[in-house]
C-alpha atoms as a PDB file:
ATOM      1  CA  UNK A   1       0.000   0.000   0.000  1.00  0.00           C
ATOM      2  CA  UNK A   2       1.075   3.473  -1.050  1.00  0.00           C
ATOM      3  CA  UNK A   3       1.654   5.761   1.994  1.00  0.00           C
ATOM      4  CA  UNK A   4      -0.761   8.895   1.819  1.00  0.00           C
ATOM      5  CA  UNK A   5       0.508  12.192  -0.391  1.00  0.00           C
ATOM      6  CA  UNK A   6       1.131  14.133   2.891  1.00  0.00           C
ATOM      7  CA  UNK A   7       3.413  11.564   3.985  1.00  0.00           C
ATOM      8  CA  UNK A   8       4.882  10.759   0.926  1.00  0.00           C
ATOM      9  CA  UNK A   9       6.103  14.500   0.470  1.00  0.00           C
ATOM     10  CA  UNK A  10       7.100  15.000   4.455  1.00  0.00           C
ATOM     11  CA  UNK A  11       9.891  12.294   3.970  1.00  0.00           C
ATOM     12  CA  UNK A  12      11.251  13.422   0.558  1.00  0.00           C
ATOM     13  CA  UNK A  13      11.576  16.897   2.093  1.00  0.00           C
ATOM     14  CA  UNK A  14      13.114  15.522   5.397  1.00  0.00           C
ATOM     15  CA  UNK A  15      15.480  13.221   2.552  1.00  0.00           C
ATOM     16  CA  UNK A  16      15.994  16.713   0.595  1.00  0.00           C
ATOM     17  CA  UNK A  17      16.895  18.346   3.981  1.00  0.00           C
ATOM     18  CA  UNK A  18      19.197  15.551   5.141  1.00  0.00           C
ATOM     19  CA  UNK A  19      21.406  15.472   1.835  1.00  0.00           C
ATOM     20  CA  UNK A  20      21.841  19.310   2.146  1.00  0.00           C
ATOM     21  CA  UNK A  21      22.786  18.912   5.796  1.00  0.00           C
ATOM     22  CA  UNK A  22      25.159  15.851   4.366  1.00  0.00           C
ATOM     23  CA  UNK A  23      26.949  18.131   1.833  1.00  0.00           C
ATOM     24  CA  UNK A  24      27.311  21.144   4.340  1.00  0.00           C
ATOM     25  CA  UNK A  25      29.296  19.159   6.352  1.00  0.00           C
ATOM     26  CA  UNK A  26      31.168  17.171   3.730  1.00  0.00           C
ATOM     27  CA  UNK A  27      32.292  20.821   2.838  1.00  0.00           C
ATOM     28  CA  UNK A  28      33.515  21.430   6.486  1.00  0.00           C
ATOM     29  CA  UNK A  29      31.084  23.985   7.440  1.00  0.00           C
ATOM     30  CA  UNK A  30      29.279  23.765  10.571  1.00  0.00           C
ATOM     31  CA  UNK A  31      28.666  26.889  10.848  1.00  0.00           C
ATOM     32  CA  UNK A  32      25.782  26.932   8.569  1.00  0.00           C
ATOM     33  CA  UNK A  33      22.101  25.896   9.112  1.00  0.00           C
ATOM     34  CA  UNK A  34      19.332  24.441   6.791  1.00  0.00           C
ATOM     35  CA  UNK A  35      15.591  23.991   7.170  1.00  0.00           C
ATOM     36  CA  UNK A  36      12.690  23.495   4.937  1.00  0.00           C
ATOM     37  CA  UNK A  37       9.428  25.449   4.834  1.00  0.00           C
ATOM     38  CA  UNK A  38       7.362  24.179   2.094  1.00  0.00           C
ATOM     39  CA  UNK A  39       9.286  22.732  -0.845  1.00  0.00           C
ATOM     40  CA  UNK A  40      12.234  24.613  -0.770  1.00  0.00           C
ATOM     41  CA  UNK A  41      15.314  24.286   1.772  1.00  0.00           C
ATOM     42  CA  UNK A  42      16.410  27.907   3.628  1.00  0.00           C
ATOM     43  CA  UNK A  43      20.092  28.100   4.444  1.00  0.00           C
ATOM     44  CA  UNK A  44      21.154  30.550   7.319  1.00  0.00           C
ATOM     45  CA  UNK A  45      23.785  31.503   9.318  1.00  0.00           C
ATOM     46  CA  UNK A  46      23.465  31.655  13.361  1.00  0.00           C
ATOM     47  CA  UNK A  47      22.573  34.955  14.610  1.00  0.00           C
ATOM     48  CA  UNK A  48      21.199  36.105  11.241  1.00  0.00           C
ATOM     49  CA  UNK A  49      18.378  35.291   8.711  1.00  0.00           C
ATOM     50  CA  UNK A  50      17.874  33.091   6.079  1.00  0.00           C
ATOM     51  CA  UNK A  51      20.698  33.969   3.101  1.00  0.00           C
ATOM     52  CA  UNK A  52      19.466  31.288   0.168  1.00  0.00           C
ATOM     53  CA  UNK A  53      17.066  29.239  -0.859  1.00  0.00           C
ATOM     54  CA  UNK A  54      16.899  25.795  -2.623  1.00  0.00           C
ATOM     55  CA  UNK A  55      13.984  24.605  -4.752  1.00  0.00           C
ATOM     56  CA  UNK A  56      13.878  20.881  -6.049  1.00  0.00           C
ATOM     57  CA  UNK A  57      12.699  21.543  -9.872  1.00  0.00           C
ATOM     58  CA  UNK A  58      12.228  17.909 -10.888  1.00  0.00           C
ATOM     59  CA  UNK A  59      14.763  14.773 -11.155  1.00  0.00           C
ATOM     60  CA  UNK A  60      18.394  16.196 -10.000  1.00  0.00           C
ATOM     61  CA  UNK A  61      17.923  19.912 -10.671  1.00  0.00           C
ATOM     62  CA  UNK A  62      17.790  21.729  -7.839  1.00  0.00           C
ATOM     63  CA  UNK A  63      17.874  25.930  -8.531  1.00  0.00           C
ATOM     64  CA  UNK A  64      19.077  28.585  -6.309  1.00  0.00           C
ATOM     65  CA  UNK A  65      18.185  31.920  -4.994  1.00  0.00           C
ATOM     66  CA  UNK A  66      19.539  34.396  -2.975  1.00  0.00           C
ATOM     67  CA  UNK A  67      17.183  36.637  -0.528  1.00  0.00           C
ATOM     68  CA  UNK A  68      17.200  39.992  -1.676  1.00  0.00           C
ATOM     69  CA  UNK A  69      18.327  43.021   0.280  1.00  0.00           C
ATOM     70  CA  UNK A  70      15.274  44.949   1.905  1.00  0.00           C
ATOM     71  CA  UNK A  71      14.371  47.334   4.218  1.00  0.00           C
ATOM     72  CA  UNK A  72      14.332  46.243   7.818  1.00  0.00           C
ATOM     73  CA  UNK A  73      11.263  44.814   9.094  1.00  0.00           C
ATOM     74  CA  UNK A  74       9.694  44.164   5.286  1.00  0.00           C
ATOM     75  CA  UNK A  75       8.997  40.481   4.378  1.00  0.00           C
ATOM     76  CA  UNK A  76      11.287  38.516   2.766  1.00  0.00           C
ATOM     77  CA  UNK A  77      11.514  39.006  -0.765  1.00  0.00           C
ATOM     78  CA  UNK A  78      13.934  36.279  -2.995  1.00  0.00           C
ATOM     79  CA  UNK A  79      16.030  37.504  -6.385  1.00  0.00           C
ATOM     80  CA  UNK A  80      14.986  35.444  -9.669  1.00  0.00           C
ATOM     81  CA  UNK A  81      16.625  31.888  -9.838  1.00  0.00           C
ATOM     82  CA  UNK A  82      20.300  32.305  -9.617  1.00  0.00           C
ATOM     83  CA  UNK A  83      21.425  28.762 -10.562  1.00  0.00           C
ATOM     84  CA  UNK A  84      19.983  25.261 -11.651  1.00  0.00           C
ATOM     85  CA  UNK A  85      22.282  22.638 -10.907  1.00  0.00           C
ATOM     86  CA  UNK A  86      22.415  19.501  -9.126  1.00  0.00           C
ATOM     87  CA  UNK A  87      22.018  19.737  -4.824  1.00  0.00           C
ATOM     88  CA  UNK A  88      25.774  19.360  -3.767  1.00  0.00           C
ATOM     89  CA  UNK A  89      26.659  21.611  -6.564  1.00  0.00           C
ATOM     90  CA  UNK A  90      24.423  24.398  -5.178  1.00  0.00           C
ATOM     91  CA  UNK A  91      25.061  23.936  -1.819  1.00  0.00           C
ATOM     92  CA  UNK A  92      28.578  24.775  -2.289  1.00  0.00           C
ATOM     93  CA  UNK A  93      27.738  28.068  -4.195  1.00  0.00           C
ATOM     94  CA  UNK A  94      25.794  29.232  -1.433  1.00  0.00           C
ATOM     95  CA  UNK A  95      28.363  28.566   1.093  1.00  0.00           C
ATOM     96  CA  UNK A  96      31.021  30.163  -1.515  1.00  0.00           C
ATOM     97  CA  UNK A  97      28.756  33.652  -1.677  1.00  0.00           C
ATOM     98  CA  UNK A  98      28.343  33.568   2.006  1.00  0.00           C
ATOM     99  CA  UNK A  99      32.407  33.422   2.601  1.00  0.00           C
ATOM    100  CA  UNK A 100      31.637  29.902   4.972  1.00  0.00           C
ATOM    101  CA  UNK A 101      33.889  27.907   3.557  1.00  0.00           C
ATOM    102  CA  UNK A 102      36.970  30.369   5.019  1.00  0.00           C
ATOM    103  CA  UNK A 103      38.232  30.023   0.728  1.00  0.00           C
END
């Protein structure tokens, strides 16, 4: 028996979520968090907000997004679709614009 659609999509996003937490650390960075909301994965760094996003796009392709500067206290606004490029690929070009991997 199929488990139901709710389910179904809670454990691919926890999977999604645990192979972006996998290639965080496989870069050496601990300093950098990940959660989901939704279908995308947020990446942060403690103390501050959310600095990227990651949206599965179907198969391998993964794009990414950066949050966009705004005024303090305005909702959190995302600039267009950076990069489309398989997860560990991404991950590391978040970390990269971030300066987290100390390169």
């Amino acid at each position: 028996m199929l488990p139901p659609v709710g389910a179904s999509a809670s454990a691919n996003q926890r999977s999604v979520l645990q192979r972006v937490r996998d290639a965080i650390a496989a870069l050496g960075c601990s300093r950098v968090w990940a959660r989901t909301t939704g279908h995308h994965v947020l990446l942060g760094l403690p103390g501050d907000d959310v600095f990227a996003r990651l949206t599965p796009l179907g198969g391998t392709a993964f794009g990414l997004a950066f949050r966009a500067a705004v005024d303090e206290g305005a909702s959190v606004r995302w600039e267009p679709m950076f990069l489309v490029d398989e997860l560990g690929e991404l991950v590391e070009h978040a970390l990269v614009a971030v300066d987290a991997l100390g390169i």
